[in-house]
PDB file of N, CA and C in Angstrom:
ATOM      1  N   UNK A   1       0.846  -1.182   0.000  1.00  0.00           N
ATOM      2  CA  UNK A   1       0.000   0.000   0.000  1.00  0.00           C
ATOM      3  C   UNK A   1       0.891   1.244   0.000  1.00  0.00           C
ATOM      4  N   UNK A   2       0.670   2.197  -0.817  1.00  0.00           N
ATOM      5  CA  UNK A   2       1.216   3.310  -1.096  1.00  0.00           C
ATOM      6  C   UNK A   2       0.774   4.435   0.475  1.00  0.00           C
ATOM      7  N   UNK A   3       2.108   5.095   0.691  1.00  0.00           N
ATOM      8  CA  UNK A   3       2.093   5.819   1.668  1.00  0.00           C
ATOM      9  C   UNK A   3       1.753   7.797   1.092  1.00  0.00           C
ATOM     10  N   UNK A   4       0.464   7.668   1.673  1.00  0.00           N
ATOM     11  CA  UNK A   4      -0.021   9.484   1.390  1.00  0.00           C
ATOM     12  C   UNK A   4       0.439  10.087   1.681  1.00  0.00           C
ATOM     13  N   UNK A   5       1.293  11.433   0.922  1.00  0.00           N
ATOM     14  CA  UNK A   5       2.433  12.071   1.142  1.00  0.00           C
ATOM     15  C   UNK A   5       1.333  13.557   1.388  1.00  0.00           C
ATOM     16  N   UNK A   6       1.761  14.155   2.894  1.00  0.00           N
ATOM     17  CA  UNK A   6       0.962  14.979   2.971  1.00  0.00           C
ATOM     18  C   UNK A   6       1.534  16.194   2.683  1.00  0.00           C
ATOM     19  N   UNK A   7       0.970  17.313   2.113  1.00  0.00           N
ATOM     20  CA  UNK A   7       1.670  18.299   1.739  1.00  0.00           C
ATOM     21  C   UNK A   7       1.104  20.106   2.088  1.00  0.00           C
ATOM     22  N   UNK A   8       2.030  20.849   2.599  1.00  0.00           N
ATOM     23  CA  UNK A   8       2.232  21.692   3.326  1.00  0.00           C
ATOM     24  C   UNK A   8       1.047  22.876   2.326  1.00  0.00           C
ATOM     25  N   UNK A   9       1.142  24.314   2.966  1.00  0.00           N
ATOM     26  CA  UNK A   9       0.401  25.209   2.171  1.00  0.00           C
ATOM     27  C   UNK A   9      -1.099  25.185   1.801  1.00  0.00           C
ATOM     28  N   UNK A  10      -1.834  24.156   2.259  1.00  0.00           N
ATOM     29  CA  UNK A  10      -3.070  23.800   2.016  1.00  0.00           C
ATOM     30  C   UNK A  10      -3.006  23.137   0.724  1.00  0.00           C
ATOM     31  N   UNK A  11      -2.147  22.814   0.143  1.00  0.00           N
ATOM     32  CA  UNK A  11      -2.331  22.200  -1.451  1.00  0.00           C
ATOM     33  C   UNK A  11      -2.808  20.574  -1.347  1.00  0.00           C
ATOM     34  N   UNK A  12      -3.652  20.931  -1.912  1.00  0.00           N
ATOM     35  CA  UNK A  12      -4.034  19.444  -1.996  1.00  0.00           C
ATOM     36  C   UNK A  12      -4.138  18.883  -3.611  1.00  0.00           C
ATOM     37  N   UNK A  13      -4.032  19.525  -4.594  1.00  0.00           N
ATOM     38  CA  UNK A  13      -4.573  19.516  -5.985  1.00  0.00           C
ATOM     39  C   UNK A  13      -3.835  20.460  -6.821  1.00  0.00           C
ATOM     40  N   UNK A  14      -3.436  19.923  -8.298  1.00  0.00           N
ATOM     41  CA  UNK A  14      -3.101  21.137  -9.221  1.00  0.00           C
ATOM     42  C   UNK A  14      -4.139  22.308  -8.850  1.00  0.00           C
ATOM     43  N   UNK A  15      -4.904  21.782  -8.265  1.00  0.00           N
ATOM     44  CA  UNK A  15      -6.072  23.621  -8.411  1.00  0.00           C
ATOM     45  C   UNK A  15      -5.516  24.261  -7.801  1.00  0.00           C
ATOM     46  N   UNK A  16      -5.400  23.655  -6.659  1.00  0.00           N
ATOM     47  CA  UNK A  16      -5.106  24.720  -5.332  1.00  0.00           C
ATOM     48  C   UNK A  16      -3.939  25.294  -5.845  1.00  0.00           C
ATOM     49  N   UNK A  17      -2.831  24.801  -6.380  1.00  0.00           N
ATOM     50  CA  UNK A  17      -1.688  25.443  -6.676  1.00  0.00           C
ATOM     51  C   UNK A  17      -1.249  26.079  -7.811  1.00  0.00           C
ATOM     52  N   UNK A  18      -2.595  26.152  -8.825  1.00  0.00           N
ATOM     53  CA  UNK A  18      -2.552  26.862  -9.414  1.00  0.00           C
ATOM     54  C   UNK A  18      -3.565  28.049  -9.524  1.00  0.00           C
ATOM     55  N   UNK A  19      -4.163  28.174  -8.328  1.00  0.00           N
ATOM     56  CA  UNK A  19      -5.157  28.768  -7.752  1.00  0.00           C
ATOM     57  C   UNK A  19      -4.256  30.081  -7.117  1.00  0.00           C
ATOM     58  N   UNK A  20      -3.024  29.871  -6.504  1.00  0.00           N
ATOM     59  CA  UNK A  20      -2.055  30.739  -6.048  1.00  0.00           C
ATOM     60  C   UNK A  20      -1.734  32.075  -7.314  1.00  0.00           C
ATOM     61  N   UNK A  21      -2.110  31.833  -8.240  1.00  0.00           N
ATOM     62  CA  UNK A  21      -1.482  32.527  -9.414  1.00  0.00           C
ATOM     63  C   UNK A  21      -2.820  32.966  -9.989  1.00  0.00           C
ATOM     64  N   UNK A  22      -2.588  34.617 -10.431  1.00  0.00           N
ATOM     65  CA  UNK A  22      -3.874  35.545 -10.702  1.00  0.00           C
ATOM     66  C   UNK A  22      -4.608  35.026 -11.809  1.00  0.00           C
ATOM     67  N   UNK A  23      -4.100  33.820 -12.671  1.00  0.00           N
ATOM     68  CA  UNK A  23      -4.892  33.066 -13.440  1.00  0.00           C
ATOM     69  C   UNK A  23      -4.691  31.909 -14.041  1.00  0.00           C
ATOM     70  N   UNK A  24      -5.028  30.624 -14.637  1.00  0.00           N
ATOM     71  CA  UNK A  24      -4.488  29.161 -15.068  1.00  0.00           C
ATOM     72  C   UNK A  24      -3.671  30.174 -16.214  1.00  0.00           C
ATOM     73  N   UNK A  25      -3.675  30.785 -17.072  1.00  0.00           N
ATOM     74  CA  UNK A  25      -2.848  30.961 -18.185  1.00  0.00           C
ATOM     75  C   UNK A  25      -1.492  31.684 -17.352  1.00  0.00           C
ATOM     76  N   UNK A  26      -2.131  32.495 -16.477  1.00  0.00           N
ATOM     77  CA  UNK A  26      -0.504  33.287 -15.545  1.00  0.00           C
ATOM     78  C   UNK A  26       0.568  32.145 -15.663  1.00  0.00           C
ATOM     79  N   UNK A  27      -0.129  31.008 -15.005  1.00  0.00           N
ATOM     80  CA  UNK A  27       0.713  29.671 -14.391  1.00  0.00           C
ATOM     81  C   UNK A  27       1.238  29.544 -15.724  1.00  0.00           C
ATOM     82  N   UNK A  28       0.310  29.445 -16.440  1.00  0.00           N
ATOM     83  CA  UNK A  28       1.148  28.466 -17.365  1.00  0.00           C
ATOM     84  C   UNK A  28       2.394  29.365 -18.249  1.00  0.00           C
ATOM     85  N   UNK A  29       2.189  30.684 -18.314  1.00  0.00           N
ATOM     86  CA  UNK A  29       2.931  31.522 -18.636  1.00  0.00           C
ATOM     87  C   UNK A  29       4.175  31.284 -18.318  1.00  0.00           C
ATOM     88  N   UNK A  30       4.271  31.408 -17.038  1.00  0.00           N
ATOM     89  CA  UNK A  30       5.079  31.024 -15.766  1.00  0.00           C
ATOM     90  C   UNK A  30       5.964  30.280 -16.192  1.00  0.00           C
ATOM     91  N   UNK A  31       5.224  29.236 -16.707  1.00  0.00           N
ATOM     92  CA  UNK A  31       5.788  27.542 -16.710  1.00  0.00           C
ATOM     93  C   UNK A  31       6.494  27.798 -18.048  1.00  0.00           C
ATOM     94  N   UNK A  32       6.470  28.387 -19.140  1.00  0.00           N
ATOM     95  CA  UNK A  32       7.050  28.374 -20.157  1.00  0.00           C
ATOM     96  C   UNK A  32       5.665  27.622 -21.220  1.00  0.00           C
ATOM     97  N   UNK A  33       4.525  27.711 -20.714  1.00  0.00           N
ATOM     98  CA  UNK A  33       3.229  27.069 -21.735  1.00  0.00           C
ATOM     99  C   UNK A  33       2.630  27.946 -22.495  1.00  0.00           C
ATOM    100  N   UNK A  34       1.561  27.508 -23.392  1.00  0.00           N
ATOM    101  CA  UNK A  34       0.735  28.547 -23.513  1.00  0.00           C
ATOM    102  C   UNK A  34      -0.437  28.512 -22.309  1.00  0.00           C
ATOM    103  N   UNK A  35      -1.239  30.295 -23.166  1.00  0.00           N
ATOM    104  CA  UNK A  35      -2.183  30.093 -22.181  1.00  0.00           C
ATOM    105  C   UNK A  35      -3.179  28.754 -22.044  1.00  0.00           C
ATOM    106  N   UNK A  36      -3.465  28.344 -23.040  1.00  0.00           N
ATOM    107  CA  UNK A  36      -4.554  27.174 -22.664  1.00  0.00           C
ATOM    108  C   UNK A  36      -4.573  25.796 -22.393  1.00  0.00           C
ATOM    109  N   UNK A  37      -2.809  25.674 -22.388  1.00  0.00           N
ATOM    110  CA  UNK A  37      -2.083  24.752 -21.565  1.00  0.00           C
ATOM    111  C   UNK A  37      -2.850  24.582 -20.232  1.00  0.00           C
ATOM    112  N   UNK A  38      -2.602  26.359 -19.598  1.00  0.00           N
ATOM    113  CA  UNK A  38      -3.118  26.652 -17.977  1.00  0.00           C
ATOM    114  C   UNK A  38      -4.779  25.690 -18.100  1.00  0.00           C
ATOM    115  N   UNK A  39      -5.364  26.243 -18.636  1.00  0.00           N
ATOM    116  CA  UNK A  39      -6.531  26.108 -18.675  1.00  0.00           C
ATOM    117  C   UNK A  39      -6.906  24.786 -18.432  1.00  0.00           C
ATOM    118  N   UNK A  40      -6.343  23.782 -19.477  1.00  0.00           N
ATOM    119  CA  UNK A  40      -6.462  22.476 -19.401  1.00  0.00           C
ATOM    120  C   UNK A  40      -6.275  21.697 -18.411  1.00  0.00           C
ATOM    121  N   UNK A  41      -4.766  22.357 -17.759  1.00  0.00           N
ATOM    122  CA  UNK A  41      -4.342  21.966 -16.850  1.00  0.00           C
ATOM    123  C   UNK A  41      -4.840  21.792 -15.526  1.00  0.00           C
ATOM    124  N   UNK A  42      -5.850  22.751 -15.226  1.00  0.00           N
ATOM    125  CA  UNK A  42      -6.567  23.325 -14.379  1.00  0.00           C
ATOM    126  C   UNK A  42      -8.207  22.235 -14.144  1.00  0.00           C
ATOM    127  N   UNK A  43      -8.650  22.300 -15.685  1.00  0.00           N
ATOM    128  CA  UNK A  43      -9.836  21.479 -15.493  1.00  0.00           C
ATOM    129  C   UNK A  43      -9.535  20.133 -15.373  1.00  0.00           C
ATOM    130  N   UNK A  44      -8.369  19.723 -15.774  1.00  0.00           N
ATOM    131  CA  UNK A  44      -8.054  18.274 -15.366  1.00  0.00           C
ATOM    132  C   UNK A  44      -7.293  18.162 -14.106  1.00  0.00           C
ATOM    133  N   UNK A  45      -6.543  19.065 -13.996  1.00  0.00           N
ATOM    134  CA  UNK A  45      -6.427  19.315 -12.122  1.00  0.00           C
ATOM    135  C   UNK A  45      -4.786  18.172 -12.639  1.00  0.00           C
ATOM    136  N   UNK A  46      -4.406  18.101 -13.583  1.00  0.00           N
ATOM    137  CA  UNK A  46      -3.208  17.745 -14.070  1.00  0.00           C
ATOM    138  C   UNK A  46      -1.876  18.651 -14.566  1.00  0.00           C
ATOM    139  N   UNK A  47      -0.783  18.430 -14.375  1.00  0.00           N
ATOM    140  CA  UNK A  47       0.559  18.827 -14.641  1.00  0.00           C
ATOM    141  C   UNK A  47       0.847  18.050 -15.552  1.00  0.00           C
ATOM    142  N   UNK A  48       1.637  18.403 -16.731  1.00  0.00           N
ATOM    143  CA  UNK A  48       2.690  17.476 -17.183  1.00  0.00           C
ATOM    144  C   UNK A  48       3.929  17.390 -16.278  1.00  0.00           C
ATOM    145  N   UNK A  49       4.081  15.880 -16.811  1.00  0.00           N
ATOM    146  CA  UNK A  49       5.753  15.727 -15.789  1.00  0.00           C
ATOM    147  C   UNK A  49       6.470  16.379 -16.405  1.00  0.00           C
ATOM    148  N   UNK A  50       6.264  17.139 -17.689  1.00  0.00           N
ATOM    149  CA  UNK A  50       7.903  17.666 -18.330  1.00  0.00           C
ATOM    150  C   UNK A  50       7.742  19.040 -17.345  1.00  0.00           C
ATOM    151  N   UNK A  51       7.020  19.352 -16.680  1.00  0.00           N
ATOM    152  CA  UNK A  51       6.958  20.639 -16.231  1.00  0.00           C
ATOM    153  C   UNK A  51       7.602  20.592 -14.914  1.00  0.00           C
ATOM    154  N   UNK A  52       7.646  19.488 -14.071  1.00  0.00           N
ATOM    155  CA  UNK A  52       7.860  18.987 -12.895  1.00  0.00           C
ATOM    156  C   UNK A  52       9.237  20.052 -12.204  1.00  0.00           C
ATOM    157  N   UNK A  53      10.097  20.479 -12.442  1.00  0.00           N
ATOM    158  CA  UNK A  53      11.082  21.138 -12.541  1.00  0.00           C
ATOM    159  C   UNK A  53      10.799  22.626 -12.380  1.00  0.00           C
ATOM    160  N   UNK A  54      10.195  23.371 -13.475  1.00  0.00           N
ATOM    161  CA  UNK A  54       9.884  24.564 -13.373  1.00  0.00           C
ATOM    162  C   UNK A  54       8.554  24.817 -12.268  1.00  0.00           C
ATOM    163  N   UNK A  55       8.083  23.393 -12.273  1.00  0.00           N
ATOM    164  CA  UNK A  55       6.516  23.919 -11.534  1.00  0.00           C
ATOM    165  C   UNK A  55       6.973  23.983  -9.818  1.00  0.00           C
ATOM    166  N   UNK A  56       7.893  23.162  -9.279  1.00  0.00           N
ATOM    167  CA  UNK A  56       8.688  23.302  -8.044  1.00  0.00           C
ATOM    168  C   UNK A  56       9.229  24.707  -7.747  1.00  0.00           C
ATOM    169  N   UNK A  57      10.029  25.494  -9.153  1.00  0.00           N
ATOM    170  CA  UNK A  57      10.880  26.512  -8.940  1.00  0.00           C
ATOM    171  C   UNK A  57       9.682  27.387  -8.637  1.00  0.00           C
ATOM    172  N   UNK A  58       8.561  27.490  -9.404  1.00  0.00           N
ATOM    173  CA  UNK A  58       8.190  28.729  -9.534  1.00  0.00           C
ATOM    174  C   UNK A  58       7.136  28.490  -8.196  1.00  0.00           C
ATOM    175  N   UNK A  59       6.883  27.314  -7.741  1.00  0.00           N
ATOM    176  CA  UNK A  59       6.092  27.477  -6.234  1.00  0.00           C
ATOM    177  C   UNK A  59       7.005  28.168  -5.152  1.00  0.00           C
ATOM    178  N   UNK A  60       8.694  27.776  -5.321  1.00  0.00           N
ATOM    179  CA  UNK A  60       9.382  28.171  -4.144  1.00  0.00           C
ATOM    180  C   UNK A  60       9.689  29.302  -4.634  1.00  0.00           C
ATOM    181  N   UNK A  61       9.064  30.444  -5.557  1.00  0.00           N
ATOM    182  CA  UNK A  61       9.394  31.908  -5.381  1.00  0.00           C
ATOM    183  C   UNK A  61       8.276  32.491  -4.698  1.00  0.00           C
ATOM    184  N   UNK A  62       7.330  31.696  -5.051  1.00  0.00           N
ATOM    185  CA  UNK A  62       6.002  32.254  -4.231  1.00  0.00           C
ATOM    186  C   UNK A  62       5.876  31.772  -3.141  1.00  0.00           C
ATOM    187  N   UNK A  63       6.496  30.951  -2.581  1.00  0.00           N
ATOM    188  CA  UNK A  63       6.913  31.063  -0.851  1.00  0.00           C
ATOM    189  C   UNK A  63       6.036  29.789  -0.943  1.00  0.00           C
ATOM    190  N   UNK A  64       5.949  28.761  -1.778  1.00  0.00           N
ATOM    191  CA  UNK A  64       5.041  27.734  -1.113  1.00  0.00           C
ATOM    192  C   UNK A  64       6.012  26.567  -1.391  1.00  0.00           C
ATOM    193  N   UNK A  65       5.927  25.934  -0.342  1.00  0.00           N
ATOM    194  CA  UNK A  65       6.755  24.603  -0.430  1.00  0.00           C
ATOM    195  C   UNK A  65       6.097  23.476  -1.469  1.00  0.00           C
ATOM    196  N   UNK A  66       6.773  23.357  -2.211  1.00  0.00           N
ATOM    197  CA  UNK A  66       6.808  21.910  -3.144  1.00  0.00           C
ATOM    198  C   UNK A  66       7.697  21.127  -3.727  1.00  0.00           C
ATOM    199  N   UNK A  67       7.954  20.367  -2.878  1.00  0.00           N
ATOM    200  CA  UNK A  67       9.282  18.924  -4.002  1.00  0.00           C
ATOM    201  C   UNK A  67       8.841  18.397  -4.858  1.00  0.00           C
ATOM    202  N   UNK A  68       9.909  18.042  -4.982  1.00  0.00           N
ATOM    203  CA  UNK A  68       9.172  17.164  -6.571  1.00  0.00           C
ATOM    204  C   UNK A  68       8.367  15.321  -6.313  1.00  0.00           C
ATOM    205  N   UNK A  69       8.909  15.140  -5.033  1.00  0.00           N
ATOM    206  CA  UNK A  69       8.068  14.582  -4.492  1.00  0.00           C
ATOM    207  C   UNK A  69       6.317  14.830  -4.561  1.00  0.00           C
ATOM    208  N   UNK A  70       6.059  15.981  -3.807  1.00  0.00           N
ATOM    209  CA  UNK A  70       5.146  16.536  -3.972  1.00  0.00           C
ATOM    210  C   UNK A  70       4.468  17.013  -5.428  1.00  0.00           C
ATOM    211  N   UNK A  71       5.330  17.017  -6.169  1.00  0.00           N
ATOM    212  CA  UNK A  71       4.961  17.189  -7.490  1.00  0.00           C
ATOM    213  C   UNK A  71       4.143  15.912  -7.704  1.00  0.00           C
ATOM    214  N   UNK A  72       5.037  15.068  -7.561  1.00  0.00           N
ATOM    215  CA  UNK A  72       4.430  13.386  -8.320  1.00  0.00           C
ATOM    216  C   UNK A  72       2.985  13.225  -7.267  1.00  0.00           C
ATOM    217  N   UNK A  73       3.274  13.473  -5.725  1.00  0.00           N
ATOM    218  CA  UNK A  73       1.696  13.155  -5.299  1.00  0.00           C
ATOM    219  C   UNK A  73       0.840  13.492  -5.300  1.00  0.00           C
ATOM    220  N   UNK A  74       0.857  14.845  -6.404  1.00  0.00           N
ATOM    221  CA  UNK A  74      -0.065  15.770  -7.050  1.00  0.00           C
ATOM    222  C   UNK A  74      -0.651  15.178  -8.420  1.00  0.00           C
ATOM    223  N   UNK A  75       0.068  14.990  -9.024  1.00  0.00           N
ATOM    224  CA  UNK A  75       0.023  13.570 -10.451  1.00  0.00           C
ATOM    225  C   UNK A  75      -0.627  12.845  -9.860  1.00  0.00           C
ATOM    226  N   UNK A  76      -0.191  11.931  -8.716  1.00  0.00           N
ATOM    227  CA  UNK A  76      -0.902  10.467  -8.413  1.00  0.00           C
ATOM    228  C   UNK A  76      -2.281  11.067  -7.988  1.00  0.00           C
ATOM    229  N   UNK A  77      -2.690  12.359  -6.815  1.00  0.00           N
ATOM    230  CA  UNK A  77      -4.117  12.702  -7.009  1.00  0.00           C
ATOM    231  C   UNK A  77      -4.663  13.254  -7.843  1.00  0.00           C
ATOM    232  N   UNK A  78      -4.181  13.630  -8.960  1.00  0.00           N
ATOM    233  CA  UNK A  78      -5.039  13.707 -10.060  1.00  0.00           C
ATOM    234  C   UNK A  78      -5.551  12.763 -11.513  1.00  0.00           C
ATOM    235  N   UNK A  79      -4.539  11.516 -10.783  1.00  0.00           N
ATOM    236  CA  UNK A  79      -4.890  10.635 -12.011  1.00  0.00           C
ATOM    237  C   UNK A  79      -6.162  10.473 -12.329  1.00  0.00           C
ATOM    238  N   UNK A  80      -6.843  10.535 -13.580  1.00  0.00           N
ATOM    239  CA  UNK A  80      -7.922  10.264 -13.803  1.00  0.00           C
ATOM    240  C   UNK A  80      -9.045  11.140 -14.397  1.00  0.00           C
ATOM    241  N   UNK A  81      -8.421  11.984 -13.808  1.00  0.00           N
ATOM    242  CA  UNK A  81      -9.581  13.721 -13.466  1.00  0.00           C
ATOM    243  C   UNK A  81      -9.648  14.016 -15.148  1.00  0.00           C
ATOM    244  N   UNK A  82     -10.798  14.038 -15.768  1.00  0.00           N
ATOM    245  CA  UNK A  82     -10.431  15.129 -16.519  1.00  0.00           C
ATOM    246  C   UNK A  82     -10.313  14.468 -17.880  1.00  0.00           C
ATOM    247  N   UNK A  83     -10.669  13.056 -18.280  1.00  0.00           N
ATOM    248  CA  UNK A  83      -9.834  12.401 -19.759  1.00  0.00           C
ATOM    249  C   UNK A  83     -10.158  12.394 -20.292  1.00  0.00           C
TER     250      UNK A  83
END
């Protein structure tokens, strides 16, 4: 059985953490996407893993803790959402 990695900032979901940012296209801006990357990203409550890297950096400028750990147990709760 897989161990639930709990994670700091209230984040529980791509939403929430992309909820931090004045809009899904901001984020995805952010991220090096387009805007409707954000968008997608948002209603499926999914990240790409190629983003996994920049999406860590740009949480720890905005003062919110995320590893990349936390990255992936954000993936694993959103598998599904959205297909």
């Amino acid at each position: 059985m897989s161990r639930r990695v709990e994670l700091p900032n209230g984040i529980s979901s791509f939403r929430d953490l992309i909820d931090r940012w004045p809009s899904a296209a901001a984020f995805a801006r952010d991220a090096g996407a387009n805007e409707d990357s954000g968008r997608i990203w948002y209603r499926r409550d999914r990240v790409p893993e190629r983003y996994r890297l920049v999406v860590v950096s740009l949480a720890a400028e905005k003062g919110i803790v995320l590893t990349t750990t936390g990255f992936d147990e954000l993936r694993r709760r959103g598998a599904g959402v959205g297909k």
